[in-house]
N, C-alpha and C. Protein backbone atom coordinates (compact mmCIF):
# COMPACT_ATOMS: atom_id res chain seq x y z
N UNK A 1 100.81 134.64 26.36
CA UNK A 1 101.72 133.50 26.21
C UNK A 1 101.16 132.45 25.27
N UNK A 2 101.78 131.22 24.79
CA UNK A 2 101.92 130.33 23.96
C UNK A 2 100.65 129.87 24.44
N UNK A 3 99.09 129.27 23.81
CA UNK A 3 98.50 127.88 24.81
C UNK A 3 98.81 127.21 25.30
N UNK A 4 98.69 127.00 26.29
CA UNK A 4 98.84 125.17 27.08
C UNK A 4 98.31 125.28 28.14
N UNK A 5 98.08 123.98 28.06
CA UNK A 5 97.06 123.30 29.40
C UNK A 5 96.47 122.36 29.27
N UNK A 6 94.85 121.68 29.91
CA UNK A 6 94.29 120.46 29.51
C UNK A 6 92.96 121.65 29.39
N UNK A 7 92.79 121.05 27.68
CA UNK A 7 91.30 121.51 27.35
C UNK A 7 90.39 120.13 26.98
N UNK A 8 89.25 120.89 28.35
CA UNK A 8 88.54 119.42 28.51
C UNK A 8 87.00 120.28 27.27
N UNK A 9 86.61 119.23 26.81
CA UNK A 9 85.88 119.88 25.55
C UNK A 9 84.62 118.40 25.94
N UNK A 10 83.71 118.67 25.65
CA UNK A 10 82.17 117.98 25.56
C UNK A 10 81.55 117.80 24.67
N UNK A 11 81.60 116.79 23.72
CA UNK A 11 80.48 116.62 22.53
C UNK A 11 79.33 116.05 22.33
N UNK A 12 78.45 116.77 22.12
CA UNK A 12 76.93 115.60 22.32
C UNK A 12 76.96 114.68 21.45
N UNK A 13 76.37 113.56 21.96
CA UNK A 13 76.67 111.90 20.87
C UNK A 13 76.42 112.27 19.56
N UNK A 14 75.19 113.15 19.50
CA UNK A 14 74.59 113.40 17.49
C UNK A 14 75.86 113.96 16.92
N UNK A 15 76.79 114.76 17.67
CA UNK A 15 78.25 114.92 16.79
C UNK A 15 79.54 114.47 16.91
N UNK A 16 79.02 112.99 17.35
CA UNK A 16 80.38 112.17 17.35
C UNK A 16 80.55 111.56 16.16
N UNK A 17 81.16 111.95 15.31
CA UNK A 17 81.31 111.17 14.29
C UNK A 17 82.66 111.80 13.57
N UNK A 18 83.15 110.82 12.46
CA UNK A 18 84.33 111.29 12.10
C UNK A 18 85.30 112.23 11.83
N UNK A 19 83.94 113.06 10.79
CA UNK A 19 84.71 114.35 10.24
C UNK A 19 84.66 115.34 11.32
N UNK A 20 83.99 115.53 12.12
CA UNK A 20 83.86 116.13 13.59
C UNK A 20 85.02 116.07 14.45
N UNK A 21 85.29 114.69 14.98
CA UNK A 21 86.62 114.24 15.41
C UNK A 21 87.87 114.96 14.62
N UNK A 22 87.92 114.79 13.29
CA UNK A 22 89.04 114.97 12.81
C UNK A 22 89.43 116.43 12.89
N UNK A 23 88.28 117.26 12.64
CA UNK A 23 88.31 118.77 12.85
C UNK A 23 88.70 118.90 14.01
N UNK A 24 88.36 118.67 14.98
CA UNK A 24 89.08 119.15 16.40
C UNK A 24 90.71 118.07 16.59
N UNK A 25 90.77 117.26 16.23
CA UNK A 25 92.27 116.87 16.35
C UNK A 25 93.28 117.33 15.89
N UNK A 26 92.90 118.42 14.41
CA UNK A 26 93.83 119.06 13.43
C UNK A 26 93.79 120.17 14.47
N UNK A 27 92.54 120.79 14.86
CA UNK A 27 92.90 122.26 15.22
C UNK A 27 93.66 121.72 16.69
N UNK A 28 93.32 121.36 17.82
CA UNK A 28 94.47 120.62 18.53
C UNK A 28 95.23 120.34 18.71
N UNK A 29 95.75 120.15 17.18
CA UNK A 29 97.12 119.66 16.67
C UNK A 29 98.27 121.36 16.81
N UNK A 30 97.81 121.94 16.24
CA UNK A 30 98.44 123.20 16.29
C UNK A 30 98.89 123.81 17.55
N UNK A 31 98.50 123.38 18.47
CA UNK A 31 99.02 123.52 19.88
C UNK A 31 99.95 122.45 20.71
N UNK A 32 100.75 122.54 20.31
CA UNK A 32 101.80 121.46 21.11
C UNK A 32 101.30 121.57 22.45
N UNK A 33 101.32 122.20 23.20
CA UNK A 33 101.46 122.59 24.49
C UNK A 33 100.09 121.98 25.14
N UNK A 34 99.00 122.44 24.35
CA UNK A 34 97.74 122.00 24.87
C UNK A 34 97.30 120.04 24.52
N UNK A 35 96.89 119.90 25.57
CA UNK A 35 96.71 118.51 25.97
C UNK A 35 94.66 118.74 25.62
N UNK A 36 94.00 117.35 25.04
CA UNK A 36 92.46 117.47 25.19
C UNK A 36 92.31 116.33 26.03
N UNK A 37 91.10 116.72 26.24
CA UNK A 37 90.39 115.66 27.31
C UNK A 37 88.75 115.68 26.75
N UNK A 38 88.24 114.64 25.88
CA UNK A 38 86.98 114.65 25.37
C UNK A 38 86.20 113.90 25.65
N UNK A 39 84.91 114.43 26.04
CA UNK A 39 83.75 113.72 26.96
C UNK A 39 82.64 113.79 25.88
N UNK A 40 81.99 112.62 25.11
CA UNK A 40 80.62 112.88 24.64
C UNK A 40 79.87 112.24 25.72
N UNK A 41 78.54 112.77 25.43
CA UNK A 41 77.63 112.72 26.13
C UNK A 41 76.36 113.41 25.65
N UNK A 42 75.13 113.31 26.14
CA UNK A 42 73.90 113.50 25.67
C UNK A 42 74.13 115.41 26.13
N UNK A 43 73.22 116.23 25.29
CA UNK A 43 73.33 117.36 25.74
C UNK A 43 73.27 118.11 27.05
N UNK A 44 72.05 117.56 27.72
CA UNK A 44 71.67 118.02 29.08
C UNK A 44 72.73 117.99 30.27
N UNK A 45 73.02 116.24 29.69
CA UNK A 45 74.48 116.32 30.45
C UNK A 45 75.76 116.87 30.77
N UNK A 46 76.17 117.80 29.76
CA UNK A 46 77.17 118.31 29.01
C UNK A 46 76.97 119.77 29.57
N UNK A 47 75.32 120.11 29.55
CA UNK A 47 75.04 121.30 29.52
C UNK A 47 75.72 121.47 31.15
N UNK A 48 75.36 120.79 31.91
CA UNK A 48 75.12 120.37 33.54
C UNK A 48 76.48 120.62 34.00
N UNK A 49 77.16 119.90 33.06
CA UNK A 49 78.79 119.63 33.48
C UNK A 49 79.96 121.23 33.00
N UNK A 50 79.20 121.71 32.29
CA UNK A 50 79.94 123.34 31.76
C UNK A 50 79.17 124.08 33.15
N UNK A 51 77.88 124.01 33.47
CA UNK A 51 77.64 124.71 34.41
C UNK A 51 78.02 124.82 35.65
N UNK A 52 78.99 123.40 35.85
CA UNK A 52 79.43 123.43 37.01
C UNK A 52 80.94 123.68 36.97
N UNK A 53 81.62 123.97 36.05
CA UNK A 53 82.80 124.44 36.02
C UNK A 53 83.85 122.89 35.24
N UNK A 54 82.95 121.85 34.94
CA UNK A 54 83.66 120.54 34.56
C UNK A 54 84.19 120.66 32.80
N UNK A 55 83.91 121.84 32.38
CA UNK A 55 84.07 122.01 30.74
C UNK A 55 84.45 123.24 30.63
N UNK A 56 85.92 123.35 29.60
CA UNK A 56 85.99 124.46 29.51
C UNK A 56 85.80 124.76 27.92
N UNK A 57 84.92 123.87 27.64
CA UNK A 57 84.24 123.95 26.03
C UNK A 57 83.09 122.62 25.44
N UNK A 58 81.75 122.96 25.25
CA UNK A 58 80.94 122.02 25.11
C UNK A 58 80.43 122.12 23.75
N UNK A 59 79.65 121.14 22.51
CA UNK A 59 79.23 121.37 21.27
C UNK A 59 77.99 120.62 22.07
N UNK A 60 76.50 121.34 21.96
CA UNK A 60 75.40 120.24 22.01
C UNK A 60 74.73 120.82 21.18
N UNK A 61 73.30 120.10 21.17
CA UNK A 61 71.84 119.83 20.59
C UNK A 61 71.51 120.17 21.22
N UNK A 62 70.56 121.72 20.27
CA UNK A 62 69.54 122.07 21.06
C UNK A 62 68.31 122.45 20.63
N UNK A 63 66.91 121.05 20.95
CA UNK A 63 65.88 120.87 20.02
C UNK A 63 64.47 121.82 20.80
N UNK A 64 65.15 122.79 21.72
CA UNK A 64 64.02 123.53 22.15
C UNK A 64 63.38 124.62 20.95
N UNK A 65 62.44 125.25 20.73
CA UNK A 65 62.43 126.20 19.39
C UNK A 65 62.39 127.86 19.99
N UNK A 66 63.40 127.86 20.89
CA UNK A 66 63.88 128.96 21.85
C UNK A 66 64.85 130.18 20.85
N UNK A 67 64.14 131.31 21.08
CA UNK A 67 64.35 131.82 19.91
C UNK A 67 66.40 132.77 20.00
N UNK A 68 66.32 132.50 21.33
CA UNK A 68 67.69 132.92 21.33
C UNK A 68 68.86 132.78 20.66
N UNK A 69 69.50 133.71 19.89
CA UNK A 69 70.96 133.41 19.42
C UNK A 69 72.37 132.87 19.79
N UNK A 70 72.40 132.72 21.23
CA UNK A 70 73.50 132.77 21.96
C UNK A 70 74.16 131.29 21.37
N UNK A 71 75.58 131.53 20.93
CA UNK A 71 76.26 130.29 20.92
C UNK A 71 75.74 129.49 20.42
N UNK A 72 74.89 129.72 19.09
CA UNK A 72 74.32 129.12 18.16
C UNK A 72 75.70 129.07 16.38
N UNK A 73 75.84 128.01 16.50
CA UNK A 73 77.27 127.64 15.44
C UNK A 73 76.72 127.12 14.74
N UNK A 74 75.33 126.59 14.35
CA UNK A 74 74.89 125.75 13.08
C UNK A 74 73.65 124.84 13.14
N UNK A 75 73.54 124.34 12.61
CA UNK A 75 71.69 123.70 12.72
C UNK A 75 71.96 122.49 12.17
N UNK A 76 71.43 121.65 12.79
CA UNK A 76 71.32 119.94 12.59
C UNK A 76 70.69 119.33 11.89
N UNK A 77 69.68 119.46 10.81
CA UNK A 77 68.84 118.72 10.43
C UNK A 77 69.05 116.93 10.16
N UNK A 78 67.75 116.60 10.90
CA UNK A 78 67.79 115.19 10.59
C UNK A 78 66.89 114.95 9.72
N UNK A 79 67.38 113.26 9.36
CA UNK A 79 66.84 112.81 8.23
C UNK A 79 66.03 112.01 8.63
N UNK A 80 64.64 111.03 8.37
CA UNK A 80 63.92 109.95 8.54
C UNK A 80 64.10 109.28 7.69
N UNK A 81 64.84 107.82 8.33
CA UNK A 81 65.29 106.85 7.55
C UNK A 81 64.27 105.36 7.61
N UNK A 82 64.36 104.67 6.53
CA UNK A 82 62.92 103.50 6.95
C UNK A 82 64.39 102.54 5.75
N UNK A 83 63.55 101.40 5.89
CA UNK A 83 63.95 100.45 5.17
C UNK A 83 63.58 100.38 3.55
N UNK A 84 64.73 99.93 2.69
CA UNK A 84 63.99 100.53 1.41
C UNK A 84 62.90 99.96 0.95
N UNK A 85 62.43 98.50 1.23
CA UNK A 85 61.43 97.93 0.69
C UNK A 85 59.97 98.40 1.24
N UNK A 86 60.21 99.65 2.71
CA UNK A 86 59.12 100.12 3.64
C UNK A 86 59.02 101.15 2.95
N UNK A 87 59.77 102.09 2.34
CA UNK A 87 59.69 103.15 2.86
C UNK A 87 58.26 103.93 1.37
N UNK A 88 57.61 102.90 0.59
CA UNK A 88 56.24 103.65 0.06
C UNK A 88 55.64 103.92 1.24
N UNK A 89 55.30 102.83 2.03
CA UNK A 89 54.81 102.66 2.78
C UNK A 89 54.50 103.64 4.06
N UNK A 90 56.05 104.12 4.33
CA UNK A 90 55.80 104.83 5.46
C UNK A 90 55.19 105.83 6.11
N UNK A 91 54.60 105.90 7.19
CA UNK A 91 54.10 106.55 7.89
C UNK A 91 54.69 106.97 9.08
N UNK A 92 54.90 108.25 9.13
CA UNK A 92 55.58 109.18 10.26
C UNK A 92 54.81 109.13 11.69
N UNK A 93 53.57 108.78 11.08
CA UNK A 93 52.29 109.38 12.05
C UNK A 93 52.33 108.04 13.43
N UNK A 94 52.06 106.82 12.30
CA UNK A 94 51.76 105.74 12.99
C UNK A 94 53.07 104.27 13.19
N UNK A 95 53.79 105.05 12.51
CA UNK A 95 54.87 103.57 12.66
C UNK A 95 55.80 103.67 13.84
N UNK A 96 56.51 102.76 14.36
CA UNK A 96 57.37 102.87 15.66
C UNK A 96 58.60 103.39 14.80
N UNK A 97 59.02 103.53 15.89
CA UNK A 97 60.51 104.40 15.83
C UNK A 97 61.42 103.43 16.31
N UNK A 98 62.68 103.17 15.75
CA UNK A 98 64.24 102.75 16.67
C UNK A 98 64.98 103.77 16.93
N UNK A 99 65.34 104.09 17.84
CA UNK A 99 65.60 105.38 19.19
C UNK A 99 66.64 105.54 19.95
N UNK A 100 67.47 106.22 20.24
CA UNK A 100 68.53 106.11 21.59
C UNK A 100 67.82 106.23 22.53
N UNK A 101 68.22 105.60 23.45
CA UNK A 101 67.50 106.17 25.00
C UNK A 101 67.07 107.24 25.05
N UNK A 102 66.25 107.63 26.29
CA UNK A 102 66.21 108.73 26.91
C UNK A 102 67.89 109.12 27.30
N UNK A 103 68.26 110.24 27.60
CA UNK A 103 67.39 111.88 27.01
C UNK A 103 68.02 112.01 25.66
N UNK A 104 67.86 111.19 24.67
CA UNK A 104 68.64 111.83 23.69
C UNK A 104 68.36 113.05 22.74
N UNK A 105 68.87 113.44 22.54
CA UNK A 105 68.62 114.74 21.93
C UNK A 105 67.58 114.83 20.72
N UNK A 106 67.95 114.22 19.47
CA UNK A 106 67.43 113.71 18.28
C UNK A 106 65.49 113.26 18.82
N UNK A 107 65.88 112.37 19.66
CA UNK A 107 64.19 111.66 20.18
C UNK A 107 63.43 112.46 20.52
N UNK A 108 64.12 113.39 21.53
CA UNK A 108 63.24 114.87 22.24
C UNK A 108 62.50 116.15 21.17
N UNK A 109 63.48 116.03 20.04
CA UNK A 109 62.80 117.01 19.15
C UNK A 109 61.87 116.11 18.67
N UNK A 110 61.65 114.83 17.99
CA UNK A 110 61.28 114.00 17.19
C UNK A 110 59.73 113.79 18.45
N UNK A 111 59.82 113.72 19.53
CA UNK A 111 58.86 113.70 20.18
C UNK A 111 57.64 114.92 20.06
N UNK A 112 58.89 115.99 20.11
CA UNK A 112 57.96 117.51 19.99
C UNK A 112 57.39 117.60 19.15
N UNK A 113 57.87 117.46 17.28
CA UNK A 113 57.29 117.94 16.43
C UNK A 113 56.09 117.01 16.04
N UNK A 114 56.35 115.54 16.70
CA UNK A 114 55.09 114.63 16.45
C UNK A 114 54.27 115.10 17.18
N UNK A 115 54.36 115.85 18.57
CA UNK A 115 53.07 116.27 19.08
C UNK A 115 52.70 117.29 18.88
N UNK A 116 53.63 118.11 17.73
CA UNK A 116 52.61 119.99 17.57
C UNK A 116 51.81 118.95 16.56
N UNK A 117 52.02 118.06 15.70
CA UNK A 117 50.51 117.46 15.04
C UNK A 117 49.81 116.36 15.35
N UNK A 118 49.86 116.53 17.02
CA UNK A 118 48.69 115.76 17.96
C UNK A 118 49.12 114.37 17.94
N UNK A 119 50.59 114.55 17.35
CA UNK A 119 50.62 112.57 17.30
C UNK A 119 51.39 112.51 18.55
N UNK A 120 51.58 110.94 18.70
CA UNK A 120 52.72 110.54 20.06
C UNK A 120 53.57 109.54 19.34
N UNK A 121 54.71 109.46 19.81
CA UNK A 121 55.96 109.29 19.35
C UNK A 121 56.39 107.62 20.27
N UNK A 122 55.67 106.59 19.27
CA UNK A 122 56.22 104.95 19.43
C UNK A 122 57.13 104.92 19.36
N UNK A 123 57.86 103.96 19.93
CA UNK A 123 58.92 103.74 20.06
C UNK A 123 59.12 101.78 19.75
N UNK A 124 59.42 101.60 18.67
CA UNK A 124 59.36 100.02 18.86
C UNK A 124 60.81 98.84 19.53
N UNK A 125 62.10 99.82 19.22
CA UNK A 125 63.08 99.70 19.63
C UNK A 125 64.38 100.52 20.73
N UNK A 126 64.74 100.44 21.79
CA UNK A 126 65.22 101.52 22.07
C UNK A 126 66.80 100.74 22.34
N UNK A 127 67.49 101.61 21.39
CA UNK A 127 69.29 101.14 20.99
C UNK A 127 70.18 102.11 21.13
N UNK A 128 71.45 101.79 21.85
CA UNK A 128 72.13 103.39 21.77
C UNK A 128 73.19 103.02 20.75
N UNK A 129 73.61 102.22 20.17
CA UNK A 129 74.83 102.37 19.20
C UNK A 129 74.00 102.54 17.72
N UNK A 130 74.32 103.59 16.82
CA UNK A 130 74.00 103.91 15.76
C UNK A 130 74.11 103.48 14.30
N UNK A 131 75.40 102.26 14.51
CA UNK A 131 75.11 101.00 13.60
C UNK A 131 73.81 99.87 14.05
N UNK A 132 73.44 99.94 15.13
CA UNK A 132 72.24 98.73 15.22
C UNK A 132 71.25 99.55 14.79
N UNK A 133 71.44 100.23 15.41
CA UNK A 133 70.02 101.63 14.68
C UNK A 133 70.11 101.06 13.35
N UNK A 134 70.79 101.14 12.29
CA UNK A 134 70.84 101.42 11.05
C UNK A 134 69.91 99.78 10.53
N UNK A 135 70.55 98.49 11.31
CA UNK A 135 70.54 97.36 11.33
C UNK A 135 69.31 97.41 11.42
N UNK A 136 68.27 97.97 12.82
CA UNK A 136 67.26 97.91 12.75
C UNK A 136 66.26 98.00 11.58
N UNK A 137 66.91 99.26 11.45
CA UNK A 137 65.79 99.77 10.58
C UNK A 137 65.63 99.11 9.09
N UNK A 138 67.48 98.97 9.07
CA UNK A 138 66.86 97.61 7.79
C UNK A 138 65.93 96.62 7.43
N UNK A 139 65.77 95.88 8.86
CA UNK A 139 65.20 94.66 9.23
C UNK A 139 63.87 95.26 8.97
N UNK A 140 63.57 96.56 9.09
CA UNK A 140 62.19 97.05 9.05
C UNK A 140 61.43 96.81 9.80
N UNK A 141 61.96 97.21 11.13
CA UNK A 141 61.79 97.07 12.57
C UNK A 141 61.21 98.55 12.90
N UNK A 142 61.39 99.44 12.25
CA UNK A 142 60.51 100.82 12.28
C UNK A 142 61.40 101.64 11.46
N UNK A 143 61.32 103.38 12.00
CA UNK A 143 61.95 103.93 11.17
C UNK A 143 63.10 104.42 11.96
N UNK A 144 63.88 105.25 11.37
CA UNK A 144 65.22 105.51 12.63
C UNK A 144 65.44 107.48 12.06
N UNK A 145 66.02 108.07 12.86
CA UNK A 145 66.59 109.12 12.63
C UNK A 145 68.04 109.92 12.29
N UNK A 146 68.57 109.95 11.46
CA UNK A 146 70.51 110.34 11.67
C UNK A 146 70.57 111.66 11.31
N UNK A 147 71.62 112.55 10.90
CA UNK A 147 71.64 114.28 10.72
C UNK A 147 72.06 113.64 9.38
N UNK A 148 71.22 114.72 8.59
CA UNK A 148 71.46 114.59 7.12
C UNK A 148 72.92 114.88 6.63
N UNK A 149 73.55 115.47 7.44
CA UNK A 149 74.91 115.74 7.15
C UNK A 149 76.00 114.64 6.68
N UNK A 150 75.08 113.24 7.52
CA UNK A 150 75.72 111.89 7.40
C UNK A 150 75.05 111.38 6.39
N UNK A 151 74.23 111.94 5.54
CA UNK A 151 73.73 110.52 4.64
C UNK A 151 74.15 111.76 3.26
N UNK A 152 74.96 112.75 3.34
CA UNK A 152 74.80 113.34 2.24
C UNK A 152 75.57 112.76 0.95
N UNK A 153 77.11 111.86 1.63
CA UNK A 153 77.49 111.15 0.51
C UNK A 153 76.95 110.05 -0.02
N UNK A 154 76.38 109.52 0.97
CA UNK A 154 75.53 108.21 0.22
C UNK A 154 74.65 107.41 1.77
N UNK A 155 74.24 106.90 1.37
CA UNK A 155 73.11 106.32 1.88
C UNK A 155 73.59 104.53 2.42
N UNK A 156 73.37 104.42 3.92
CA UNK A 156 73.73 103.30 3.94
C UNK A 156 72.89 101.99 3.32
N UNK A 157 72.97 100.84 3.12
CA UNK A 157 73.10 100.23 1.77
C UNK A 157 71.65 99.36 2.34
N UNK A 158 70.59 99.55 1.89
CA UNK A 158 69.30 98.85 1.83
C UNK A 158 67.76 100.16 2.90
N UNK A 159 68.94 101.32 2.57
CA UNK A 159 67.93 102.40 3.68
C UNK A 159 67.89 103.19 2.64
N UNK A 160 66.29 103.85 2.76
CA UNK A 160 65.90 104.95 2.21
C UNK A 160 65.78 106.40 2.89
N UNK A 161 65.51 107.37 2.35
CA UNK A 161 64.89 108.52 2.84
C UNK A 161 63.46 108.72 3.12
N UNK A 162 62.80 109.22 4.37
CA UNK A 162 61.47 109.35 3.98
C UNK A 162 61.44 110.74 4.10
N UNK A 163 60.34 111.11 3.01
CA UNK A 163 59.61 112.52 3.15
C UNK A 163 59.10 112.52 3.89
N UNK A 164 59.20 113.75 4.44
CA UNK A 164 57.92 114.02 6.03
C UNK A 164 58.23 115.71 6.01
N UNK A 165 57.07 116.26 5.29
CA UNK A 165 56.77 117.52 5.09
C UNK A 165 56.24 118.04 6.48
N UNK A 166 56.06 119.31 6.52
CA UNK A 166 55.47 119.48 7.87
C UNK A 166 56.23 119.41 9.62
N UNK A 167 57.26 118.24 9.32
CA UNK A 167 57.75 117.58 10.50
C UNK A 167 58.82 118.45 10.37
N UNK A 168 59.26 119.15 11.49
CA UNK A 168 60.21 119.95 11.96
C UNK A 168 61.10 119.52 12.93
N UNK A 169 62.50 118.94 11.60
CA UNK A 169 63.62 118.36 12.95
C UNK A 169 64.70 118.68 12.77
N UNK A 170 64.69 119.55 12.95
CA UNK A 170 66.07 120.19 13.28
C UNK A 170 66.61 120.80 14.53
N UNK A 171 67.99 120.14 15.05
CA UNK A 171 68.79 120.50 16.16
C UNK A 171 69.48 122.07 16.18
N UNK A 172 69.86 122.91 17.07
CA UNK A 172 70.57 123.92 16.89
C UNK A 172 71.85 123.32 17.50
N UNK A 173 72.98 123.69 16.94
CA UNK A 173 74.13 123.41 17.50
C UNK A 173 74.43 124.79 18.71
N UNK A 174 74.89 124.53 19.50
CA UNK A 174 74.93 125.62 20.58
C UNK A 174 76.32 125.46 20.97
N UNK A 175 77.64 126.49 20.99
CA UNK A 175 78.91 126.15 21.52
C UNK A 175 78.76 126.85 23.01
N UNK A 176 79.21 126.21 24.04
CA UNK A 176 79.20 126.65 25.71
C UNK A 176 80.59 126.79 25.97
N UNK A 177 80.88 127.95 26.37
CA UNK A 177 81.97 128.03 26.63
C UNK A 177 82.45 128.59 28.02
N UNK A 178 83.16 128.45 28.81
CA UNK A 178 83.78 128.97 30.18
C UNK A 178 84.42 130.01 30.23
N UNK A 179 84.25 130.76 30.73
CA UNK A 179 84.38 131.85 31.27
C UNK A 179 86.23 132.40 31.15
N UNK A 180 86.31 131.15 31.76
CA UNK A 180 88.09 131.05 32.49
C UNK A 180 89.12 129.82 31.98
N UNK A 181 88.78 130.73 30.19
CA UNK A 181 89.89 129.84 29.37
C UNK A 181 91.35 130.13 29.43
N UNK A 182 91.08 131.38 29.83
CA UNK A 182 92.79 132.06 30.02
C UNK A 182 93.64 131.68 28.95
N UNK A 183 94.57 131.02 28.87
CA UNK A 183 95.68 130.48 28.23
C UNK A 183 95.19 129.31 27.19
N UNK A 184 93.99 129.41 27.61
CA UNK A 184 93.50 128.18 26.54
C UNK A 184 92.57 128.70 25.22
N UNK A 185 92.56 130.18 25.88
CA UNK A 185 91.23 130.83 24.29
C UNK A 185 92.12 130.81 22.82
N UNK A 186 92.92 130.64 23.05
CA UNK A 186 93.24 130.50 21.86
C UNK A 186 92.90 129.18 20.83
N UNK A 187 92.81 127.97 21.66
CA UNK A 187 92.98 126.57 21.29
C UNK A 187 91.23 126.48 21.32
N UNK A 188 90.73 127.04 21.98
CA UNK A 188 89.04 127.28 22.06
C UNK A 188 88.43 127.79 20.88
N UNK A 189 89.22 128.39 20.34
CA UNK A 189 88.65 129.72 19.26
C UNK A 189 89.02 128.48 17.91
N UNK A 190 90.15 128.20 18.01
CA UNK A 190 90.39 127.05 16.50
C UNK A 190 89.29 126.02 16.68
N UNK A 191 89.42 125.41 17.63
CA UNK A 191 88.64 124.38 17.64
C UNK A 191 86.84 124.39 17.70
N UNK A 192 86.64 125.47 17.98
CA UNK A 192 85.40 126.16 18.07
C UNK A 192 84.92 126.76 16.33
N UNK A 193 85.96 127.15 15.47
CA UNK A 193 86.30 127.32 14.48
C UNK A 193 85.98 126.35 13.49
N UNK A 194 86.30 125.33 13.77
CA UNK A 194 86.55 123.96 13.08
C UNK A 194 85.69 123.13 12.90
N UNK A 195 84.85 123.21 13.90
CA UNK A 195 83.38 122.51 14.47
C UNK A 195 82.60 123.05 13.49
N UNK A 196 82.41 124.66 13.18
CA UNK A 196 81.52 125.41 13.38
C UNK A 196 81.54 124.96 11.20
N UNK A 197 82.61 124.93 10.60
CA UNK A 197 83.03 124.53 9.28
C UNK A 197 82.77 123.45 9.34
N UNK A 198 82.77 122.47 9.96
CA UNK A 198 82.68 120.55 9.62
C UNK A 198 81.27 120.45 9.41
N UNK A 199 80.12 121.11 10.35
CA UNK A 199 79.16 121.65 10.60
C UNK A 199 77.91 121.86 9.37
N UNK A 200 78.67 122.92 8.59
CA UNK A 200 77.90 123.69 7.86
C UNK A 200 77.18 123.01 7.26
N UNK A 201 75.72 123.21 6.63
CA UNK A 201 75.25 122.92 6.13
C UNK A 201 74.97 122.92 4.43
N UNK A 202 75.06 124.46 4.60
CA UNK A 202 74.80 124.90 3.27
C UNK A 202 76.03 124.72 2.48
């Protein structure tokens, strides 16, 4: 039969952002019938909430270096951003960081790869909206992290890029999906589709 129903879908915060949104509202769109219901949230959370039957479609971050393929749709790389008048300057090793809370996804890898090279991961600011982040880091309040995907058209206006060779940060995108889409795999498969293209890297 036709789709319909309520497809409740889960996005982790690192892919809330526009062109993301817009991809799943077009493919959405094609289903009259089907109604969404969209929850971001940090990954773990998301992960928690598909496991218990609360999602019948999740997009997260996943910064474990777990070699499994499953429901792997694309790879995240982030960028290290500093202030432009900092960023000769910068140091990956020793400067603080501006951060989302705990558990955010982005911080957890950014924690890991500072400690496969024995460092620990300062924190000088901890902010969850991603324009103060940016604000911060202007102020040159430390350095900040975003997915390069967002700075590929341009660069917000007084932030640089830093090099950081060695440092390994990249997210896996992982799609979770339920079991018991029934009438809804169809609207799962576009929108799962759509993500997986907004996504791409290469």
């Amino acid at each position: 039969g036709e789709p319909e129903g309520l497809l409740r879908l889960g996005l982790a915060h690192g892919l809330c952002d526009k062109a993301v949104a817009a991809a799943i509202a077009d493919a959405v769109a094609r289903f009259p019938k089907v109604s969404l219901r969209l929850k971001s949230g940090w990954s773990l959370e998301l992960a928690d909430q598909h496991k218990r039957g609360q999602l019948d479609l999740a997009f997260i971050l996943d910064g474990s270096n777990s070699k499994t393929g499953d429901g792997v749709v694309g790879t995240e790389p982030l960028g290290i951003i500093a202030a432009e008048n900092t960023v000769r300057q910068a140091d990956v090793k020793t400067m603080p960081w501006v951060l989302s809370p705990e558990p955010c996804d982005a911080r957890r890898r950014l924690a890991a790869a500072l400690a496969e090279g024995g460092n620990r991961l300062m924190v000088g600011a901890e902010i969850q909206d991603s324009a103060l982040q940016i604000d911060w880091v202007r102020r040159g309040q430390g350095l900040g992290l975003l997915p390069t995907r967002l700075l590929r058209e341009k660069l917000p206006q007084g932030i640089a890029l830093v090099d950081a060779p060695g440092l390994e940060l990249s997210l896996r995108i992982v799609v979770l999906r339920s079991p018991h889409l029934h009438l809804l795999t169809e609207a799962a498969d576009a929108v799962t589709e759509a993500v997986t293209a907004t996504v791409r890297t290469d």
